[in-house]
C-alpha atoms as a PDB file:
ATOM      1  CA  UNK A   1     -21.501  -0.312   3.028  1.00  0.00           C
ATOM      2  CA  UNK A   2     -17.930  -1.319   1.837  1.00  0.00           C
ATOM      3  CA  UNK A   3     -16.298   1.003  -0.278  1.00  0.00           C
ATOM      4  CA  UNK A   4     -12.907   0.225  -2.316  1.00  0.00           C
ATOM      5  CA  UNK A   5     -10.933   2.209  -5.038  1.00  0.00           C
ATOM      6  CA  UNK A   6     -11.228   0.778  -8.601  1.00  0.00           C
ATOM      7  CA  UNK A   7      -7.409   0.856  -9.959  1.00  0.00           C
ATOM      8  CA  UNK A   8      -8.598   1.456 -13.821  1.00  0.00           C
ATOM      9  CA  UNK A   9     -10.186   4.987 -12.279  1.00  0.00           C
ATOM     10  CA  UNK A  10      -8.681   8.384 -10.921  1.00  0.00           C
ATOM     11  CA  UNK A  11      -7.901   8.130  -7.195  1.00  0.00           C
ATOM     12  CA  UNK A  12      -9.103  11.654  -6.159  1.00  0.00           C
ATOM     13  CA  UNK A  13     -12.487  11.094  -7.633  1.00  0.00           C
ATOM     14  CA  UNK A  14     -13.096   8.081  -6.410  1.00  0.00           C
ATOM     15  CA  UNK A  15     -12.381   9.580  -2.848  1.00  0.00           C
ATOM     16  CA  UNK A  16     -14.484  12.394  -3.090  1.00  0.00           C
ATOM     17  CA  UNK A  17     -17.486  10.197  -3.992  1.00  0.00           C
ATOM     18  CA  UNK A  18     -16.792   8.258  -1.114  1.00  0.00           C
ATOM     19  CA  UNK A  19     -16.260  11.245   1.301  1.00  0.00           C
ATOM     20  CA  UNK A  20     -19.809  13.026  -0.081  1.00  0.00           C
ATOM     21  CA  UNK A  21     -21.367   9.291   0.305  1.00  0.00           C
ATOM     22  CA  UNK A  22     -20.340   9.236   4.059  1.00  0.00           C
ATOM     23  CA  UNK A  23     -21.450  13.231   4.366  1.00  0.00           C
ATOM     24  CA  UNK A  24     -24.529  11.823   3.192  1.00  0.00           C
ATOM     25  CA  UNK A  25     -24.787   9.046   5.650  1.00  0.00           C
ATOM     26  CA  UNK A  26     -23.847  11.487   8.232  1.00  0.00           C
ATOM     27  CA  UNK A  27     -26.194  14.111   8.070  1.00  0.00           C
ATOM     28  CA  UNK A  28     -28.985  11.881   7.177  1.00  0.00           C
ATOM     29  CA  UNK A  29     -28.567  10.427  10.090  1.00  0.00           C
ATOM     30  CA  UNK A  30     -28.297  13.393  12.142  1.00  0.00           C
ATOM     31  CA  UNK A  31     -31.245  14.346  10.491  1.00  0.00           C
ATOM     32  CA  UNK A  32     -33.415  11.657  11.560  1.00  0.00           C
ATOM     33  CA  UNK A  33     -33.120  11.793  15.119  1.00  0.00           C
ATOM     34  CA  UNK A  34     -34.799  10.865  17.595  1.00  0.00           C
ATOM     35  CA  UNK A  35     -36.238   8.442  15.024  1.00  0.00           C
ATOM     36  CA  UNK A  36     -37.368   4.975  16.149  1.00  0.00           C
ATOM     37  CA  UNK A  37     -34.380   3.284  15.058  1.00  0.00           C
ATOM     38  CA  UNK A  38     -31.745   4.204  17.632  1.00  0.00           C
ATOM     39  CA  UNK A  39     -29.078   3.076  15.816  1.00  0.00           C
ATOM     40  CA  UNK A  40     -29.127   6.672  13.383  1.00  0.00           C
ATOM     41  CA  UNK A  41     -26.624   8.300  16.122  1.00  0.00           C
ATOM     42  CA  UNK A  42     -24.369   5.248  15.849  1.00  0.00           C
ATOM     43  CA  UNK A  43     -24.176   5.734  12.295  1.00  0.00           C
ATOM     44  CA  UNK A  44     -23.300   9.024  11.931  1.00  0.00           C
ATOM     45  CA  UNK A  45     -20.285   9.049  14.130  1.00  0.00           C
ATOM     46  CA  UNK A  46     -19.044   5.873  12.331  1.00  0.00           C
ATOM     47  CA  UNK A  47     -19.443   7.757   9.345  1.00  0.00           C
ATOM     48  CA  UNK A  48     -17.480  10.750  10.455  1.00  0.00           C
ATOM     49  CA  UNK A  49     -14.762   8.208  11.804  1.00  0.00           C
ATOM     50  CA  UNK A  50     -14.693   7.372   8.428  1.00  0.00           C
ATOM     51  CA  UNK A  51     -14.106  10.468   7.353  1.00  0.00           C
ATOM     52  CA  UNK A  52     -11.441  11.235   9.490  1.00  0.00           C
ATOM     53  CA  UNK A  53      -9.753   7.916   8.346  1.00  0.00           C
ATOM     54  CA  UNK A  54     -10.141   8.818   4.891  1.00  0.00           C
ATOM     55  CA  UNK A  55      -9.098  12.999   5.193  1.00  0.00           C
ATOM     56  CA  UNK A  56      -5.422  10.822   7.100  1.00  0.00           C
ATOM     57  CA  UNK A  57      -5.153   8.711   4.073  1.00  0.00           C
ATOM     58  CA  UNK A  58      -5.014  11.941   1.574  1.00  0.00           C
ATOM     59  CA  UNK A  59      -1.905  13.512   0.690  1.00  0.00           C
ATOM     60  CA  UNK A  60      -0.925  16.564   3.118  1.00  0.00           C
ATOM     61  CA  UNK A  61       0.216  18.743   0.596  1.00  0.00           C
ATOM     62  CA  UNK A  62      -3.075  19.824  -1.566  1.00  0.00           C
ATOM     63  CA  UNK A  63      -4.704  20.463   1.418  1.00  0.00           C
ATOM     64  CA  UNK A  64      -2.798  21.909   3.856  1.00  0.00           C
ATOM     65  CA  UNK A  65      -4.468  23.911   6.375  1.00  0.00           C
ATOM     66  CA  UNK A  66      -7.672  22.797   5.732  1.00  0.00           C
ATOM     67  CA  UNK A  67      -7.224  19.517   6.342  1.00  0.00           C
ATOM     68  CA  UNK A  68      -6.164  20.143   9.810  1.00  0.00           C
ATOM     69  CA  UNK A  69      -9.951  22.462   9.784  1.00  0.00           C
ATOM     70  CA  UNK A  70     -11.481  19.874   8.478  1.00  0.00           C
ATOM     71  CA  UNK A  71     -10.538  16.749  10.577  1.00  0.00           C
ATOM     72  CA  UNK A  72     -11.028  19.361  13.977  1.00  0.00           C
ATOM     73  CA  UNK A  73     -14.126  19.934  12.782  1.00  0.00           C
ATOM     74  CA  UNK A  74     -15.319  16.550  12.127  1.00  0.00           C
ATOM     75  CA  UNK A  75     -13.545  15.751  15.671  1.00  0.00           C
ATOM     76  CA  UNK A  76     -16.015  18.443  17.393  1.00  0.00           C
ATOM     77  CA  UNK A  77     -18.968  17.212  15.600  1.00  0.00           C
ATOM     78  CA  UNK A  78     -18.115  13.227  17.022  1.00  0.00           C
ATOM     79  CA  UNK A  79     -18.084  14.595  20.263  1.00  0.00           C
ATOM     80  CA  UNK A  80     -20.765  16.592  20.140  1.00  0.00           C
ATOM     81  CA  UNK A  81     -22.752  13.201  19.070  1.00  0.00           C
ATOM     82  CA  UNK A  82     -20.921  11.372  22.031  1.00  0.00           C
ATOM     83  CA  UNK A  83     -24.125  12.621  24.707  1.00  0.00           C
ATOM     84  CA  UNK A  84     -27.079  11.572  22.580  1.00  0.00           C
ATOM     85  CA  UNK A  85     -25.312   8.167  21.912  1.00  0.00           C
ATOM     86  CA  UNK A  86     -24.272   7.719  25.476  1.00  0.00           C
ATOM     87  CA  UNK A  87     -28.785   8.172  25.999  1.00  0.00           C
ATOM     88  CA  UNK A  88     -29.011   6.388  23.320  1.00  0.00           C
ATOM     89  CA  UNK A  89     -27.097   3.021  24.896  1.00  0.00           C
ATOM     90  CA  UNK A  90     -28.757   4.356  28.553  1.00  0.00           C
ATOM     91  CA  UNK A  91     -32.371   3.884  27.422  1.00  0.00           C
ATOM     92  CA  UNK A  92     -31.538   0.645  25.591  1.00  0.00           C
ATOM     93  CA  UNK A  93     -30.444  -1.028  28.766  1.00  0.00           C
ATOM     94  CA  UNK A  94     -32.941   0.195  30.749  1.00  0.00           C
ATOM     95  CA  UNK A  95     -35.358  -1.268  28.747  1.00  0.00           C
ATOM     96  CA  UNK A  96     -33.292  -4.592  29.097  1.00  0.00           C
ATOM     97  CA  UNK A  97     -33.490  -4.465  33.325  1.00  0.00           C
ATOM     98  CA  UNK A  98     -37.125  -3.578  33.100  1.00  0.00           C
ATOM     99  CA  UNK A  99     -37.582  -7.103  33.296  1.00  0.00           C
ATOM    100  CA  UNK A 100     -38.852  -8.366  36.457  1.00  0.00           C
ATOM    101  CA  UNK A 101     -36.354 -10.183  38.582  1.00  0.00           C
ATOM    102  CA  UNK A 102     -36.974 -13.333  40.330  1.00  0.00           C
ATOM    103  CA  UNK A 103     -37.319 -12.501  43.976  1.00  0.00           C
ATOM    104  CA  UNK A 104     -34.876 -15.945  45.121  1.00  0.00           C
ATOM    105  CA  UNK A 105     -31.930 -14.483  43.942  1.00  0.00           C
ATOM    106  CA  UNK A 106     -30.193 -11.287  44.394  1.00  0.00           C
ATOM    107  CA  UNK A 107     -29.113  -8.920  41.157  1.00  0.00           C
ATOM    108  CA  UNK A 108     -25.899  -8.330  42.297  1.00  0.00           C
ATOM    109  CA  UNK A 109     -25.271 -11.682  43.116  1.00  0.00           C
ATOM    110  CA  UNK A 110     -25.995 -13.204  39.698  1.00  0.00           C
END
């Protein structure tokens, strides 16, 4: 889902909608898991990349301390996400080798 900033509207609205739009995407993705698409973890730390992305591009003054909260936070929450991806990617590929090999030539060798 692109997202860009419409010049003709105010700039601080615009990026809240987009930061409660990747929120969204976040937690309903967070939500969903395990769900048969295995992709849901994927998309919820590339939404809270986002995030972080977007909380850098905002000025530092209106925020101050809680933007440094706020982008820790989000930091914690990606790496608390980093294990179940990491299965995530594991059980993908070994669902890929469960193929049989063909007993003439050697895996490592190929």
């Amino acid at each position: 889902m692109k997202r860009s900033l419409d010049p003709g509207k105010k700039t601080a609205g615009q990026l809240r909608l987009i930061f409660q739009q990747l929120c969204t995407v976040a937690s309903q993705a967070i939500d969903a898991y395990p769900s048969p698409d295995p992709e849901g973890i994927h998309t919820a730390r590339k939404a809270i990349k986002r995030l972080r992305a977007l909380l850098r591009l905002l000025p530092k003054r209106p925020l101050g301390k809680q933007r440094y909260t706020l982008n820790r936070a989000l930091r914690e929450s990606a790496n608390l996400l980093r294990p179940y991806r990491d299965r995530e990617v594991l059980l993908h590929n070994l669902t890929q080798w469960r193929e049989p090999l063909r007993p003439t030539r050697s895996p490592v060798l190929c």
